[in-house]
C-alpha atoms as a PDB file:
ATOM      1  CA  UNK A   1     -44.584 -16.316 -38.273  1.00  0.00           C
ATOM      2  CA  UNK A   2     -47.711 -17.735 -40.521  1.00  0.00           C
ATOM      3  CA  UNK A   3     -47.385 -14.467 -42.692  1.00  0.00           C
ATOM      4  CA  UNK A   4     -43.789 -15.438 -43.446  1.00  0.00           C
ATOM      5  CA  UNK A   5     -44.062 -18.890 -43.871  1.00  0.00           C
ATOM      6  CA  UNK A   6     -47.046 -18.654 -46.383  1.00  0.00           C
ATOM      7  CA  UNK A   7     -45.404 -15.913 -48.362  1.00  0.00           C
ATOM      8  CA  UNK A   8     -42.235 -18.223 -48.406  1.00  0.00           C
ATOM      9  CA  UNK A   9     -44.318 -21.397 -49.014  1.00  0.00           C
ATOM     10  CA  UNK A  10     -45.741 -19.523 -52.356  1.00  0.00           C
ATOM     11  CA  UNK A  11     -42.114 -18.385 -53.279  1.00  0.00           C
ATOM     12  CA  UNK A  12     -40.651 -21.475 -52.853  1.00  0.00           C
ATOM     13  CA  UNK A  13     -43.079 -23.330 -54.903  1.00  0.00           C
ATOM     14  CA  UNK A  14     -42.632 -20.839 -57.750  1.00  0.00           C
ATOM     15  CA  UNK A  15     -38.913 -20.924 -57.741  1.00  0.00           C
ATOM     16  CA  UNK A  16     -38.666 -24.196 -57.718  1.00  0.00           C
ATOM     17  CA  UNK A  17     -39.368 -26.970 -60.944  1.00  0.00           C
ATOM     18  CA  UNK A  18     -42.360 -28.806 -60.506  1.00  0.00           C
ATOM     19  CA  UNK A  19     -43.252 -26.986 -57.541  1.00  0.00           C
ATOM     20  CA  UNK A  20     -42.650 -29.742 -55.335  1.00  0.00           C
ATOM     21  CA  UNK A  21     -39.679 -31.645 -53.918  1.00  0.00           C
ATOM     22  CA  UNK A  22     -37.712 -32.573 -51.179  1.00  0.00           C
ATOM     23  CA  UNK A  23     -36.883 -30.015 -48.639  1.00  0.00           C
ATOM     24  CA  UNK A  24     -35.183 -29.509 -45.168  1.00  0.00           C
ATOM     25  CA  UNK A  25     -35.809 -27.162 -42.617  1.00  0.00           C
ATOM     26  CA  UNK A  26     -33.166 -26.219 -40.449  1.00  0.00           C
ATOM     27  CA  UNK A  27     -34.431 -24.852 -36.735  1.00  0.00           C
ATOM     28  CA  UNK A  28     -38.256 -26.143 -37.461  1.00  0.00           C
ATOM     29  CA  UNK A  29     -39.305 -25.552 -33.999  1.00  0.00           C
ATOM     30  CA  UNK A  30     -42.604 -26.969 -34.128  1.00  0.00           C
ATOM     31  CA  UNK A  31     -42.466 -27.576 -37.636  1.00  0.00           C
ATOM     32  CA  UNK A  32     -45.593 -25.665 -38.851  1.00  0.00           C
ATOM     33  CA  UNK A  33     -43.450 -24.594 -41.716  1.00  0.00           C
ATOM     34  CA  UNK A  34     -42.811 -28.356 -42.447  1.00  0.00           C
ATOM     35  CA  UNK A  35     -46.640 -29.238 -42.091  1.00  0.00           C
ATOM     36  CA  UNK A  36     -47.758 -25.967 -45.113  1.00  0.00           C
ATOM     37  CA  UNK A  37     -45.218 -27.685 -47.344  1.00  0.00           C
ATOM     38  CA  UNK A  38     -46.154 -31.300 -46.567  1.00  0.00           C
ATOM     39  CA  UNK A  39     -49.650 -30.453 -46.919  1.00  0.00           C
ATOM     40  CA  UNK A  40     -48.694 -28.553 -50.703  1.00  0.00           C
ATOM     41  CA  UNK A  41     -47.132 -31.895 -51.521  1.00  0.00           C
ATOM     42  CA  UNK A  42     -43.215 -32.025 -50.362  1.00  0.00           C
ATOM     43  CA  UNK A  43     -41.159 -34.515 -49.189  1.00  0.00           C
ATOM     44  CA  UNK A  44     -40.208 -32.494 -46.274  1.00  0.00           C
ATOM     45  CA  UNK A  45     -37.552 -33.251 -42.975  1.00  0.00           C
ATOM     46  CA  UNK A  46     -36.211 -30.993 -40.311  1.00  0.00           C
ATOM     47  CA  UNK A  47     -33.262 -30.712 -37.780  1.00  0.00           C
ATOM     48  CA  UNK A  48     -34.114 -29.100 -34.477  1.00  0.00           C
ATOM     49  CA  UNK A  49     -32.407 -29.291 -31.243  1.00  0.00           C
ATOM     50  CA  UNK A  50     -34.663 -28.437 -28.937  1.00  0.00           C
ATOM     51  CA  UNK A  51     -36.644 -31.362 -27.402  1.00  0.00           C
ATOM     52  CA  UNK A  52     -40.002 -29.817 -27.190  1.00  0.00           C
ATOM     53  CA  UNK A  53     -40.407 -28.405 -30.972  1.00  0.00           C
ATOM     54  CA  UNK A  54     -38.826 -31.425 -32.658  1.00  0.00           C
ATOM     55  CA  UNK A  55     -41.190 -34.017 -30.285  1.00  0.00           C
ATOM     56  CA  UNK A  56     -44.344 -31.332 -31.066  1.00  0.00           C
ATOM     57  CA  UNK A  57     -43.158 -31.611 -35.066  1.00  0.00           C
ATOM     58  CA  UNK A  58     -42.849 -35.433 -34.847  1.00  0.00           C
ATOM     59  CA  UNK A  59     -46.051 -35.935 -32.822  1.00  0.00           C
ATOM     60  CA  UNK A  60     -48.450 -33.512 -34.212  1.00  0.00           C
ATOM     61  CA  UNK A  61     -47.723 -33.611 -38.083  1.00  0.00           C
ATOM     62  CA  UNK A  62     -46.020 -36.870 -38.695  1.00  0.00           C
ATOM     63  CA  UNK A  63     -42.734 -35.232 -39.312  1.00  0.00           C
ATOM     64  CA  UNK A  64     -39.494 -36.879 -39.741  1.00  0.00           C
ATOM     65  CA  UNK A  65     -37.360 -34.774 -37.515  1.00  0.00           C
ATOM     66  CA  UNK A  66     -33.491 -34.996 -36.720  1.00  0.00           C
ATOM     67  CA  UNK A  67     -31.901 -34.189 -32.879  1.00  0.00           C
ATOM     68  CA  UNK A  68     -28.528 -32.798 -33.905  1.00  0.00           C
ATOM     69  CA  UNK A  69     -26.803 -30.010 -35.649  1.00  0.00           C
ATOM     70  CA  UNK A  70     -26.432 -30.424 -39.393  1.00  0.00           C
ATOM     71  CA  UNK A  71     -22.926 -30.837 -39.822  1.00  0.00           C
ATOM     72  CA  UNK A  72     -23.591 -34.351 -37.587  1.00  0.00           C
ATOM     73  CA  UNK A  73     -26.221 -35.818 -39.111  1.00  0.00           C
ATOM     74  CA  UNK A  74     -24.064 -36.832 -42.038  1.00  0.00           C
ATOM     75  CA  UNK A  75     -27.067 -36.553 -44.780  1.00  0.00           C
ATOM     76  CA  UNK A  76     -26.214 -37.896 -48.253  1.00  0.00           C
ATOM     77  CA  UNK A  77     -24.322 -35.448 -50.986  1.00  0.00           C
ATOM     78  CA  UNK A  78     -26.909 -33.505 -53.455  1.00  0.00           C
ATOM     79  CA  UNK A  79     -30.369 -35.170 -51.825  1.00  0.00           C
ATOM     80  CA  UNK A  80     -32.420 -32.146 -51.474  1.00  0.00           C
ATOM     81  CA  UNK A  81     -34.397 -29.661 -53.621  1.00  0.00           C
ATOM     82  CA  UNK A  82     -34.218 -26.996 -50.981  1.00  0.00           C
ATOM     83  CA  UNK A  83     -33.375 -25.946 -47.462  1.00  0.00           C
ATOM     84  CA  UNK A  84     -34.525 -23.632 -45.600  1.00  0.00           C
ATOM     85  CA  UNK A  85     -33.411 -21.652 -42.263  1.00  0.00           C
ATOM     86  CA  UNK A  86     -35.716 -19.213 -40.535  1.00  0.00           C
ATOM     87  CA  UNK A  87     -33.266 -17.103 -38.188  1.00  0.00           C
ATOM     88  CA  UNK A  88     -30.876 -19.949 -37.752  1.00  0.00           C
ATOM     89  CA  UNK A  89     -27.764 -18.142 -39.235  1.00  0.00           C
ATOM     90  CA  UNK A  90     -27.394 -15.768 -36.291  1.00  0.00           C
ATOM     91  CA  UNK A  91     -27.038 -18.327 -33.588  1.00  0.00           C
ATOM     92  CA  UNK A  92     -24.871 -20.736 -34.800  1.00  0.00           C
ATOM     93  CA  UNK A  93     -20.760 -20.292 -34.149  1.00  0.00           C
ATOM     94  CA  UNK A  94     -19.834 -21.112 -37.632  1.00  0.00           C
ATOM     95  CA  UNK A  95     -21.847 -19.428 -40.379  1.00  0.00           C
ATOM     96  CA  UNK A  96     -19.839 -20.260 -42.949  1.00  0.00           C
ATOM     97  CA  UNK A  97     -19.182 -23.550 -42.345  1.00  0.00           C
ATOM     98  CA  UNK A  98     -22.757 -24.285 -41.978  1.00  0.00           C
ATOM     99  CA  UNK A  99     -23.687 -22.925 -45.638  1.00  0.00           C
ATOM    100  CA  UNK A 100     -20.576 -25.285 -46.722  1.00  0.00           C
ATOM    101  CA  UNK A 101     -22.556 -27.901 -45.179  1.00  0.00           C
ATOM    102  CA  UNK A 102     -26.019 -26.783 -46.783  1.00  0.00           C
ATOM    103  CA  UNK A 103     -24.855 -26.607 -50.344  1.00  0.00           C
ATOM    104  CA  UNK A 104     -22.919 -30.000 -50.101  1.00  0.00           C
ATOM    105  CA  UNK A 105     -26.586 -31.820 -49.542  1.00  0.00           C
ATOM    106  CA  UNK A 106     -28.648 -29.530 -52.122  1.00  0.00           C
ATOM    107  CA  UNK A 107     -29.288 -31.053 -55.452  1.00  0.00           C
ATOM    108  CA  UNK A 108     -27.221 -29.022 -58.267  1.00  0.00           C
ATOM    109  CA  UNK A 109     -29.951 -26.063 -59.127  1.00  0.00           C
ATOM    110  CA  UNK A 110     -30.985 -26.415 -55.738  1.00  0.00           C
ATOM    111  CA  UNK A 111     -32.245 -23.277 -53.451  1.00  0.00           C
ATOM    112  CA  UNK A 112     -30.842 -22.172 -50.481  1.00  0.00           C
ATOM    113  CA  UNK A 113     -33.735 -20.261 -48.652  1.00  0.00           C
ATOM    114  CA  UNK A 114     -32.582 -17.924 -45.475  1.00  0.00           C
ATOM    115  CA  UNK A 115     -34.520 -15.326 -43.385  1.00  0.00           C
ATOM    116  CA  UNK A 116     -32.896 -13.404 -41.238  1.00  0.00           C
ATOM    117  CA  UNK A 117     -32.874 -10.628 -38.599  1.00  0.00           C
ATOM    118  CA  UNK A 118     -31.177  -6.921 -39.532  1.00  0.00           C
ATOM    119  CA  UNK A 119     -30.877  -5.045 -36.071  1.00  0.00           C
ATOM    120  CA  UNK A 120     -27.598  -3.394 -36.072  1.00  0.00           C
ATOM    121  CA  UNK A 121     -29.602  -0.035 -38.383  1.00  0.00           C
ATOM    122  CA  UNK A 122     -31.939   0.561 -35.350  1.00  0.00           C
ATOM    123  CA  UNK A 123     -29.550  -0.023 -32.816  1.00  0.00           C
ATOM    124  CA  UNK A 124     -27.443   2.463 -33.873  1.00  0.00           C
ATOM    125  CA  UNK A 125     -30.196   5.164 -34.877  1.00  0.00           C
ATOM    126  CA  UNK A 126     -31.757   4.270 -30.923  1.00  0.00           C
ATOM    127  CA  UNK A 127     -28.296   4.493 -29.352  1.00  0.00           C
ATOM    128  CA  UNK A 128     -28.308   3.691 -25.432  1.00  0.00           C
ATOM    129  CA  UNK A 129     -32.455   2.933 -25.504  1.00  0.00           C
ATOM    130  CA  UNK A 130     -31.729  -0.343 -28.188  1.00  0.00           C
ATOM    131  CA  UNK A 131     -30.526  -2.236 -24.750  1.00  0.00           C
ATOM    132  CA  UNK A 132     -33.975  -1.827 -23.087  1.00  0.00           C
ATOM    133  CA  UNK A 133     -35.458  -3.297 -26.643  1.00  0.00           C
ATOM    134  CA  UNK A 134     -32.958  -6.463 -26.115  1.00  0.00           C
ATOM    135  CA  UNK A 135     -32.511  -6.112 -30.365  1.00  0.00           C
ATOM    136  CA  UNK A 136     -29.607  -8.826 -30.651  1.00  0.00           C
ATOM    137  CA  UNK A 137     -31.242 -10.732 -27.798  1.00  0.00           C
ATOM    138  CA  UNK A 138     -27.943 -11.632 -25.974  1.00  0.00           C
ATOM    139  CA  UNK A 139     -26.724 -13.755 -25.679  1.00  0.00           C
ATOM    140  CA  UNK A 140     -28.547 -15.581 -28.201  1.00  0.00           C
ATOM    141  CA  UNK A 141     -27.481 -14.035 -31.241  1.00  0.00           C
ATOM    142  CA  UNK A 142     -23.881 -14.428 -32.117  1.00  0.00           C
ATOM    143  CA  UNK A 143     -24.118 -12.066 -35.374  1.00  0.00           C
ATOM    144  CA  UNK A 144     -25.924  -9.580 -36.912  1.00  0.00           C
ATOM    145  CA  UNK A 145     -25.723  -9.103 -40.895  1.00  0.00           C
ATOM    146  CA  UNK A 146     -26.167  -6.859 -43.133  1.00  0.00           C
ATOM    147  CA  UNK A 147     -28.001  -7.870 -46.883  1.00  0.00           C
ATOM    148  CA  UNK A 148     -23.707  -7.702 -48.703  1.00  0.00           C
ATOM    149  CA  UNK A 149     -22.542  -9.685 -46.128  1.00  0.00           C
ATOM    150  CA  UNK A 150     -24.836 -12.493 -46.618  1.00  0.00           C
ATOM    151  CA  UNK A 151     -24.349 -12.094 -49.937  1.00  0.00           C
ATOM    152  CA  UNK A 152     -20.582 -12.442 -49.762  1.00  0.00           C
ATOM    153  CA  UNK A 153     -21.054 -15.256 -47.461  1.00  0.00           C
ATOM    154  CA  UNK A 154     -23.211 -17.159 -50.200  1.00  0.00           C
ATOM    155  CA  UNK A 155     -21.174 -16.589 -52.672  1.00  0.00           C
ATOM    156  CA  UNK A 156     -17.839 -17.271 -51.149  1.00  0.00           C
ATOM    157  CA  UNK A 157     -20.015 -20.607 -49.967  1.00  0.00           C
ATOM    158  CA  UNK A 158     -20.180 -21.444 -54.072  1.00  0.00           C
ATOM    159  CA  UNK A 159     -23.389 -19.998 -54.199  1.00  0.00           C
ATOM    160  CA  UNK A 160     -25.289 -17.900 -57.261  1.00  0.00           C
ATOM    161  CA  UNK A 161     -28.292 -15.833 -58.650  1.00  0.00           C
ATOM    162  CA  UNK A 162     -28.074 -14.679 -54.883  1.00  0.00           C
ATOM    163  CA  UNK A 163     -31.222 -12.421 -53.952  1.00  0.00           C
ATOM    164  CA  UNK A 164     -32.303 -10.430 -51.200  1.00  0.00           C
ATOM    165  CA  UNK A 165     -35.910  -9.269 -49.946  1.00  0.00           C
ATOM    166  CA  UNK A 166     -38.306  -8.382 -47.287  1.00  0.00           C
ATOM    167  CA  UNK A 167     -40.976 -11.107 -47.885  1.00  0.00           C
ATOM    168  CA  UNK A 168     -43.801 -10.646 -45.061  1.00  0.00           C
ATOM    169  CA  UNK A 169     -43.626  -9.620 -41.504  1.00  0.00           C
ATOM    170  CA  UNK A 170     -44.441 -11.241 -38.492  1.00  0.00           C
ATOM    171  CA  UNK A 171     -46.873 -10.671 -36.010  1.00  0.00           C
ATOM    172  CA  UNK A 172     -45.494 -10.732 -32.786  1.00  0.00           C
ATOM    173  CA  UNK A 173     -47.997 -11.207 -29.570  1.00  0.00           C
ATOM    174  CA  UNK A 174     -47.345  -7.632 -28.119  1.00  0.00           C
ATOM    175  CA  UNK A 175     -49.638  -4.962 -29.416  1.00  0.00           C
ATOM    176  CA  UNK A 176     -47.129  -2.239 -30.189  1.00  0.00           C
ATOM    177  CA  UNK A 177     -44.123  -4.900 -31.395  1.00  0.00           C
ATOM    178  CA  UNK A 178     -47.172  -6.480 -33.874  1.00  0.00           C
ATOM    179  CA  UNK A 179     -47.994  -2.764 -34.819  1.00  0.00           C
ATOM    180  CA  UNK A 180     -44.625  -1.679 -35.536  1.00  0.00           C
ATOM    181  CA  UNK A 181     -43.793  -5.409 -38.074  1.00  0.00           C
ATOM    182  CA  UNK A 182     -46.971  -4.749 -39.802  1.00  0.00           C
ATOM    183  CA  UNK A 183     -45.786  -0.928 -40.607  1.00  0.00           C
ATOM    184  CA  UNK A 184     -42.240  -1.152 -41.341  1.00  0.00           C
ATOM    185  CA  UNK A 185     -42.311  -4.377 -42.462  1.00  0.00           C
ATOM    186  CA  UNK A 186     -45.665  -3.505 -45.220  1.00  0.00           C
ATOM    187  CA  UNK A 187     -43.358  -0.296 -46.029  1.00  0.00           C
ATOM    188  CA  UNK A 188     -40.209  -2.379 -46.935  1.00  0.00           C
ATOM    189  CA  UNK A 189     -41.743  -4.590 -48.594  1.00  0.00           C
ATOM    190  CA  UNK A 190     -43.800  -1.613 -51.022  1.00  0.00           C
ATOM    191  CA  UNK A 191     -40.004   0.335 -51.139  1.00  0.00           C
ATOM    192  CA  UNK A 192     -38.135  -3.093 -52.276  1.00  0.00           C
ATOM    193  CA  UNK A 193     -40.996  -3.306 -55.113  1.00  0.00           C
ATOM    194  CA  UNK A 194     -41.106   0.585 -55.848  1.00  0.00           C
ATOM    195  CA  UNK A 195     -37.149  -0.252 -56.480  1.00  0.00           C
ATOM    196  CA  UNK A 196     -37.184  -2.975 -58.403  1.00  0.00           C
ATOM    197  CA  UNK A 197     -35.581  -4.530 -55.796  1.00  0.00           C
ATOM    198  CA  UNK A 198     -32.955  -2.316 -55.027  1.00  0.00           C
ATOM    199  CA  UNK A 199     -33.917  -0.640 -52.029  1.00  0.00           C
ATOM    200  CA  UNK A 200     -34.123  -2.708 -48.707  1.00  0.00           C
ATOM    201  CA  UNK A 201     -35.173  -0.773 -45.699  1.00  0.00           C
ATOM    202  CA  UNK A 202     -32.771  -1.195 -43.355  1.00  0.00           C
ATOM    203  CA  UNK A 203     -33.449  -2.500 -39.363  1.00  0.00           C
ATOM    204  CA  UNK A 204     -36.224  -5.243 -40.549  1.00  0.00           C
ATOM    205  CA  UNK A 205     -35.855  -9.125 -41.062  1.00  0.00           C
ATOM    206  CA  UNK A 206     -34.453 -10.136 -44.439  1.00  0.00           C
ATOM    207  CA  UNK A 207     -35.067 -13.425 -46.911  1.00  0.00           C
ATOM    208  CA  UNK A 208     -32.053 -14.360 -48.806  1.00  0.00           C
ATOM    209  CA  UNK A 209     -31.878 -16.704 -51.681  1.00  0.00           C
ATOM    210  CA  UNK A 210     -28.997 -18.649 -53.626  1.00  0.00           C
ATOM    211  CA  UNK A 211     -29.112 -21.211 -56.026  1.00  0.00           C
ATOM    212  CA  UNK A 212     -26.073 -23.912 -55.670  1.00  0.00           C
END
């Protein structure tokens, strides 16, 4: 994920005034995200449910991090420059009610940040031989979107200035999965900028943001 996160980290900083903040990360895991924007100067919190990554975030970095979903940690009305969620919105049951959530507790100007898998365009060019790949890794993820659907999702949530990119690739540990992010993800991203932003390759992970 470093690629991503440090292309994200740079993005964030530019888009937002000041270049520093406060700022929440949804799903931190093991909160290295959290530690590249502490260390660049943020105020920075995260929510994780799993014990391991949210102990590792609070242990190794110093991080404050929270135990339970969003919508029940009851965090104050327009506190936060940003939030962020790095393929969080395709496991949770209620999408929309968790960007509800997220732009209640963003500051007014204040970016919503999303990255997110696109796996339905492969599956459907690979046919039968997508189910040996595991794309939608079932049961895990609950949806898979497509770049106007997260965009109508956004802005139905009250959500503007909405934009979609490619924004890095990660490096996975297998040698042909790495290969094949580096390739497709290094040609998206040259496609999107060839386009002026109009062209997103389908099949690889998209970054999403909307200003509240």
């Amino acid at each position: 994920m470093k690629p991503v996160t440090d292309k994200s980290a740079d993005l964030i900083q530019s888009r937002t005034k000041g270049g520093k903040g406060r700022l929440l990360d949804i799903g931190c895991g093991y909160g290295f995200f959290l530690q590249e924007m502490k260390y660049r100067g943020w105020k920075v919190e995260g929510i994780e449910i799993s014990e391991i990554g949210r102990h590792y975030a609070r242990d190794k970095w110093d991080i404050h991090v929270y135990s339970q979903p969003l919508e029940n940690v009851g965090l104050e009305t327009d506190s936060f420059d940003v939030v962020t969620l790095f393929y969080v919105i395709e496991h949770v049951n209620d999408p929309i009610g968790l960007l509800k959530e997220v732009k209640r507790i963003l500051k007014p100007d204040g970016l919503i940040f999303l990255r997110w898998p696109h796996s339905t365009p492969i599956v459907r060019i690979l046919g039968p031989f997508s189910k040996k790949l595991d794309l939608y890794h079932t049961p895990y993820h609950l949806y898979d979107f497509s770049p106007s659907t997260v965009e109508k999702m956004l802005i139905f949530c009250g959500f503007r200035d909405i934009e979609t990119m490619i924004l890095g690739n990660t490096k996975p540990s297998r040698r042909f999965n790495r290969w094949s992010s580096i390739i497709f993800g290094q040609l998206g991203e040259a496609l999107c900028y060839l386009s002026g932003g109009h062209f997103l390759l389908p099949g690889i992970s998209k970054t999403t943001l909307g200003i509240k």
